[in-house]
Structures are given as structure tokens and as C-alpha cells.
Protein backbone atom coordinates (compact mmCIF):
# COMPACT_ATOMS: atom_id res chain seq x y z
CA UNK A 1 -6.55 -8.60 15.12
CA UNK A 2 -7.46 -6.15 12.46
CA UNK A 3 -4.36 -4.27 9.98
CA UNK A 4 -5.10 -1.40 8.32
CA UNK A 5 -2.83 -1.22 5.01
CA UNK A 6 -2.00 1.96 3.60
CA UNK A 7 0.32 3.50 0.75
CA UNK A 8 1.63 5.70 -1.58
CA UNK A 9 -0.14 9.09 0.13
CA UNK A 10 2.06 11.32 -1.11
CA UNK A 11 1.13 14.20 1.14
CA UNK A 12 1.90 17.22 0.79
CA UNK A 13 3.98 17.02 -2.65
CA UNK A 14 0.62 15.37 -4.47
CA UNK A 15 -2.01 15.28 -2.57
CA UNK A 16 -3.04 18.17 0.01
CA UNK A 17 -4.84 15.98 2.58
CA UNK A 18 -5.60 12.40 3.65
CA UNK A 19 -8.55 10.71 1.36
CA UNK A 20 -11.47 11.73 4.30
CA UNK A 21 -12.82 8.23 3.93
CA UNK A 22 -9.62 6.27 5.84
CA UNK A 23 -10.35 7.20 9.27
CA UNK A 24 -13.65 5.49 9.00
CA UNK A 25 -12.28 2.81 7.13
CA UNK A 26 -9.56 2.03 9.66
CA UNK A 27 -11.94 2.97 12.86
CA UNK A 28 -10.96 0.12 15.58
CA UNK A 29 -7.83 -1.16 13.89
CA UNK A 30 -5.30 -2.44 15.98
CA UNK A 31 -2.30 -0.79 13.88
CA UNK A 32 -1.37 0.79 10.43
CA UNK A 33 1.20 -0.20 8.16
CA UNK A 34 2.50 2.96 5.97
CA UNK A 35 4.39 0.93 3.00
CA UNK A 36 6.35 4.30 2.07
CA UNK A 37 5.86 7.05 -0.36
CA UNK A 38 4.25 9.18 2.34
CA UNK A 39 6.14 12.40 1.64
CA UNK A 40 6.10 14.11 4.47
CA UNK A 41 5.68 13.62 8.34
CA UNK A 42 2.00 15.27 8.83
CA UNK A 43 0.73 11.48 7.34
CA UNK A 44 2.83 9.74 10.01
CA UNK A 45 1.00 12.46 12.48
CA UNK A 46 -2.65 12.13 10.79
CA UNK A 47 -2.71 7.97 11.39
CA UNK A 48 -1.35 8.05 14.72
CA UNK A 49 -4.08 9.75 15.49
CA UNK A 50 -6.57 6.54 14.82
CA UNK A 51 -3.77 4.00 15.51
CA UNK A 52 -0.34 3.18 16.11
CA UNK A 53 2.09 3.01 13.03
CA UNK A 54 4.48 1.45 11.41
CA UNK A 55 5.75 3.07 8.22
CA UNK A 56 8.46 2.39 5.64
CA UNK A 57 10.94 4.91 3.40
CA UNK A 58 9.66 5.05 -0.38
CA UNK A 59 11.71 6.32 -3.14
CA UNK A 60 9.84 9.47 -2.92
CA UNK A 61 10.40 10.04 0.48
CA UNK A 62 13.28 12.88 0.67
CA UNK A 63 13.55 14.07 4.05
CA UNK A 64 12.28 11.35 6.01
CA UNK A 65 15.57 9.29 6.39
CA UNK A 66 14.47 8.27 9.51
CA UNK A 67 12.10 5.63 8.45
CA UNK A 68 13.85 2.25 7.37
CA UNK A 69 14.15 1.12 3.83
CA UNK A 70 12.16 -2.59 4.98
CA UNK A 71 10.65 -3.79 8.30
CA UNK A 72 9.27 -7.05 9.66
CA UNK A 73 6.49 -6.70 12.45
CA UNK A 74 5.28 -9.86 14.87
CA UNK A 75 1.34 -9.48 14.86
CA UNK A 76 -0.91 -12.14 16.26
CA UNK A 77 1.67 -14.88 16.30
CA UNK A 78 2.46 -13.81 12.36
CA UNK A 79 5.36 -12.56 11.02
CA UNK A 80 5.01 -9.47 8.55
CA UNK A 81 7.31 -7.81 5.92
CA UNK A 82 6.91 -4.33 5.57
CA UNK A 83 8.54 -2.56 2.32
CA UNK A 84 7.83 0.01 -0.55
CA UNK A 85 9.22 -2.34 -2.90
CA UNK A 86 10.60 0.22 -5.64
CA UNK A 87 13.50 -0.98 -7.50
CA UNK A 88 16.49 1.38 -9.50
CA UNK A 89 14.90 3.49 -12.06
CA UNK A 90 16.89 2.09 -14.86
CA UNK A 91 14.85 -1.19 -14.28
CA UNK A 92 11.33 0.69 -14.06
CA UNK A 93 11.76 3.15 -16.85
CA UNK A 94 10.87 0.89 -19.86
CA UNK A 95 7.20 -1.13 -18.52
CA UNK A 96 6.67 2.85 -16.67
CA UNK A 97 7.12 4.29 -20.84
CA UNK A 98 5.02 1.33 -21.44
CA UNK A 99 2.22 1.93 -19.80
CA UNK A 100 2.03 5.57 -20.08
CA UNK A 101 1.61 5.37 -23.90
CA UNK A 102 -0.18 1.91 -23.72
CA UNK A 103 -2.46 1.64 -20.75
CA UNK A 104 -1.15 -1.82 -20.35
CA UNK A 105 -0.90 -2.17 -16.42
CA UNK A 106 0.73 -5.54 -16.15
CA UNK A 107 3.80 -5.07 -17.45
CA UNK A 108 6.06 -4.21 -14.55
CA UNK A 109 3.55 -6.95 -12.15
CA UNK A 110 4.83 -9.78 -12.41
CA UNK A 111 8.69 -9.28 -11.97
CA UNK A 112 7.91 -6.45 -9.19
CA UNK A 113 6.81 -9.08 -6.82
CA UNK A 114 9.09 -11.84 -7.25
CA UNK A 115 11.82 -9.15 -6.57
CA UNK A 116 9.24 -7.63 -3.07
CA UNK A 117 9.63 -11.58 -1.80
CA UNK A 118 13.40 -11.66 -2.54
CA UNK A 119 14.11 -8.38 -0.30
CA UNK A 120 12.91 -10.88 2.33
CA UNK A 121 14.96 -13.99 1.63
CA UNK A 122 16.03 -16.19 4.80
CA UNK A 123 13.83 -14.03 7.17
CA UNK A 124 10.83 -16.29 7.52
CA UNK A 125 7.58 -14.10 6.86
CA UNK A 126 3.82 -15.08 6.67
CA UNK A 127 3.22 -11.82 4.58
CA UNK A 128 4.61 -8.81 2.86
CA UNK A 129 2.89 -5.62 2.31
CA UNK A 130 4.38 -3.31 -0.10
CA UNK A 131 3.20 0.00 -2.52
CA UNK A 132 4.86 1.90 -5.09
CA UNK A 133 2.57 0.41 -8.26
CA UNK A 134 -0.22 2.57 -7.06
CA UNK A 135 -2.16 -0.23 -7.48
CA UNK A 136 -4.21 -3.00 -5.51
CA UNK A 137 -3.00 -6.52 -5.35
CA UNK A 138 -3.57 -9.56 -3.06
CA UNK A 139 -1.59 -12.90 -4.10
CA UNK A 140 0.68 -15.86 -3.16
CA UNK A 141 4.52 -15.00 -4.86
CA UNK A 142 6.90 -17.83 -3.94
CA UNK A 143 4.08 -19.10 -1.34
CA UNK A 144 4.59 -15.66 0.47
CA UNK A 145 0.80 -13.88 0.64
CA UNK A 146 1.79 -10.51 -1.12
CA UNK A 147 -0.21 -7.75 -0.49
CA UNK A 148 -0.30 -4.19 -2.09
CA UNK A 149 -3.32 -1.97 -0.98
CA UNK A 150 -2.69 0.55 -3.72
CA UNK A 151 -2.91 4.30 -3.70
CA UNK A 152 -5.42 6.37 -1.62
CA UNK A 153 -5.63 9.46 -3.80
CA UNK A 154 -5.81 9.90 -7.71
CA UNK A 155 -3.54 11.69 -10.27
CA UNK A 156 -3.94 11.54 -14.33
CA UNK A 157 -1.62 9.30 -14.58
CA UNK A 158 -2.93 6.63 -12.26
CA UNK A 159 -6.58 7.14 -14.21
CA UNK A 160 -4.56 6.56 -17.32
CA UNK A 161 -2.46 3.43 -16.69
CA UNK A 162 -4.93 1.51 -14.11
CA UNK A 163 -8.75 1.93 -15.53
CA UNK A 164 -11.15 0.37 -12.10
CA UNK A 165 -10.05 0.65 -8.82
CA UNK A 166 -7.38 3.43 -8.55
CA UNK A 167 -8.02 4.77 -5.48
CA UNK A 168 -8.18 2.10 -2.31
CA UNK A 169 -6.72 0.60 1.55
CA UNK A 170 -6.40 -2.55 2.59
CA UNK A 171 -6.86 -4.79 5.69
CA UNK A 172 -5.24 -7.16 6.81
CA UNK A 173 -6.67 -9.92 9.67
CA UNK A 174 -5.48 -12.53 12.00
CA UNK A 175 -8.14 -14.78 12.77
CA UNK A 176 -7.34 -18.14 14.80
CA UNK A 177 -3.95 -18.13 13.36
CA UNK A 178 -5.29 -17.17 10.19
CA UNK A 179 -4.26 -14.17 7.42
CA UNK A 180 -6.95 -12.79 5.66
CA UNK A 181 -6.50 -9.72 3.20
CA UNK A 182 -8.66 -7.59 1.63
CA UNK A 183 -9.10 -4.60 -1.03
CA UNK A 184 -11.33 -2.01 0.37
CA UNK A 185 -12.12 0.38 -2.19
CA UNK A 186 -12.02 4.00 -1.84
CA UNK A 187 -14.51 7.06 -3.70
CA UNK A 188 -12.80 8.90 -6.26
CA UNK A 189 -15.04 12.18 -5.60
CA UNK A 190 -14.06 12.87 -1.72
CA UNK A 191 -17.76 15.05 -1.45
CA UNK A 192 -19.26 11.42 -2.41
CA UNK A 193 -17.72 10.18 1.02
CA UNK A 194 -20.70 11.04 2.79
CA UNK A 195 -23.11 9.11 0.37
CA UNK A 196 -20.85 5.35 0.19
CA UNK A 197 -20.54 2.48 2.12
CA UNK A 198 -17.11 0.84 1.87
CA UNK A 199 -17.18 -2.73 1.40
CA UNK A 200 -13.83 -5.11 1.36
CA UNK A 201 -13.00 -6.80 -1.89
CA UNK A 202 -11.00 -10.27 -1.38
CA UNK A 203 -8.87 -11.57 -3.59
């Protein structure tokens, strides 16, 4: 079973269309998980059309009440946590200052996942997928596999705070009973689409 991972779209408010390069990327998937921060219902209508979705709210996500605030899905015999993962913007405010003036982009990492696993405490999961840092991430938090496929478009602040890979998917696989995740980066120049090959970075 193959998982595309998506997040932090933010379409229409910031970006005006999907990155061009996810419908190959996600050709043959068995299902999408949206982990929030989509911004407006043509994304939910613009994956459907490659696979069936699941998608979560995201702090930025006014107007789409509809979706839940966390979700766990049952996929190949695995159990999956689904959530943006933001937290109130009293706590964010000082490593967000941080970075914008620094460029350092692990200061709000560490803490940010600890607190993605606790949003699932006693529901057994095999893995969480969550967004919001606009950056990738594969790792074991709490012996949870955490995984956060990052942003698929770019803003100045993003090429600011996160120098390297700034605009990517993921996918996630069940194979004999297996999780595998990967990092599948994305072009920054959308005309360049047409030139690339996409290759999946593990972690």
C-alpha cells in the first residue's frame, strides 16, 4: 500500500494552484493524507481527483470547520494519526521571532513533536503525520514514527528560515506489515517540472 503525504498548501490565500509536480508524484497511490493548512476546499477537490482523501483542520484553515482538528486512519493493518500539529500562538511566537531574524530552523523542532505524539496519548498508533513547520521530517518521537512531509509551495519566508529542501511530499508505505517513509523532494521553479525526475529521500 502506497500513502501519499501532503501539507501546508495553502491554496488560494498563498499559493494560486497545486505545485504541477504532485499528481505525478502521487500517480497510483492508494490514498492522500491532507495534514491541514489547506485553505480552501478546491485542494480537497484537486486530490480527489488522483485519490481518495483524508484531510485535517490547520490553524489557517477558516472556513473549513468541517474537517476535524486530528484523525486516526486503519491502513494495511496499521494504525495512523493524522494532525496539523500547531499549538497556541503564545507558545510559537518566540522560536517563530527566532528564526525569522536568525535562520536557525531547529528551534521550535524538538518540543513540536513531543507535543504531535502527546495529542495521541492512549490511542495506540504506528504513525503520525503532521505539517504546520513547513518543513520535512521523518523520525521516531516517544517510539512513535513521526512524519512531516513539509510544504509543497515556497514563500520568502520559508527560503529564509529553512535553506535546502523547502518545497516537498511525502510517502508513506506498508510493506509486509512494514512502515516505510520517505521525503520526496519537489522543484522550486514549477516550468523546471518538465525537465526533473523526483526521487524519494529516506530518513
Amino acid at each position: 500500500m502506497r500513502i501519499g503525504l501532503i501539507s501546508d498548501t495553502h491554496m488560494p490565500t498563498m499559493s494560486s494552484r497545486l505545485h504541477p509536480a504532485v499528481p505525478e508524484v502521487f500517480r497510483g497511490v492508494d490514498m492522500i493524507l491532507h495534514a491541514g493548512d489547506l485553505t480552501g476546499n478546491e485542494m480537497l477537490e484537486m486530490l480527489e481527483q488522483i485519490a481518495p482523501v483524508h484531510a485535517v483542520h490547520g490553524d489557517q484553515d477558516v472556513g473549513l470547520d468541517h474537517l476535524p482538528a486530528r484523525l486516526v486512519i486503519e491502513a494495511g493493518h496499521k494504525r495512523i494519526g493524522l494532525v496539523h500539529g500547531h499549538r497556541p500562538r503564545w507558545l510559537e511566537w518566540p522560536g517563530f521571532t527566532w528564526n525569522m531574524f536568525f535562520g536557525q530552523h531547529f528551534f521550535l523542532a524538538p518540543r513540536f513533536y513531543v507535543n504531535v505524539v502527546r495529542q495521541f496519548a492512549g490511542e495506540p498508533v504506528d504513525c503520525i503525520v503532521c505539517g504546520h513547520l513547513h518543513r520535512p521530517y521523518i523520525g521516531h518521537v516517544r517510539g512513535v514514527l513521526v512524519v512531516n512531509p513539509g510544504s509543497s509551495y515556497i514563500n520568502i519566508l520559508d527560503r529564509r528560515t529553512q535553506p535546502g529542501d523547502y518545497v516537498s511530499v511525502g510517502m508513506l508505505e506498508i510493506v509486509d506489515d512494514t512502515l516505510r517513509a520517505a521525503i520526496v523532494p519537489l522543484p522550486e521553479r514549477w516550468q523546471a517540472v518538465g525537465r526533473e525526475r523526483f526521487g524519494m529521500r529516506n530518513a
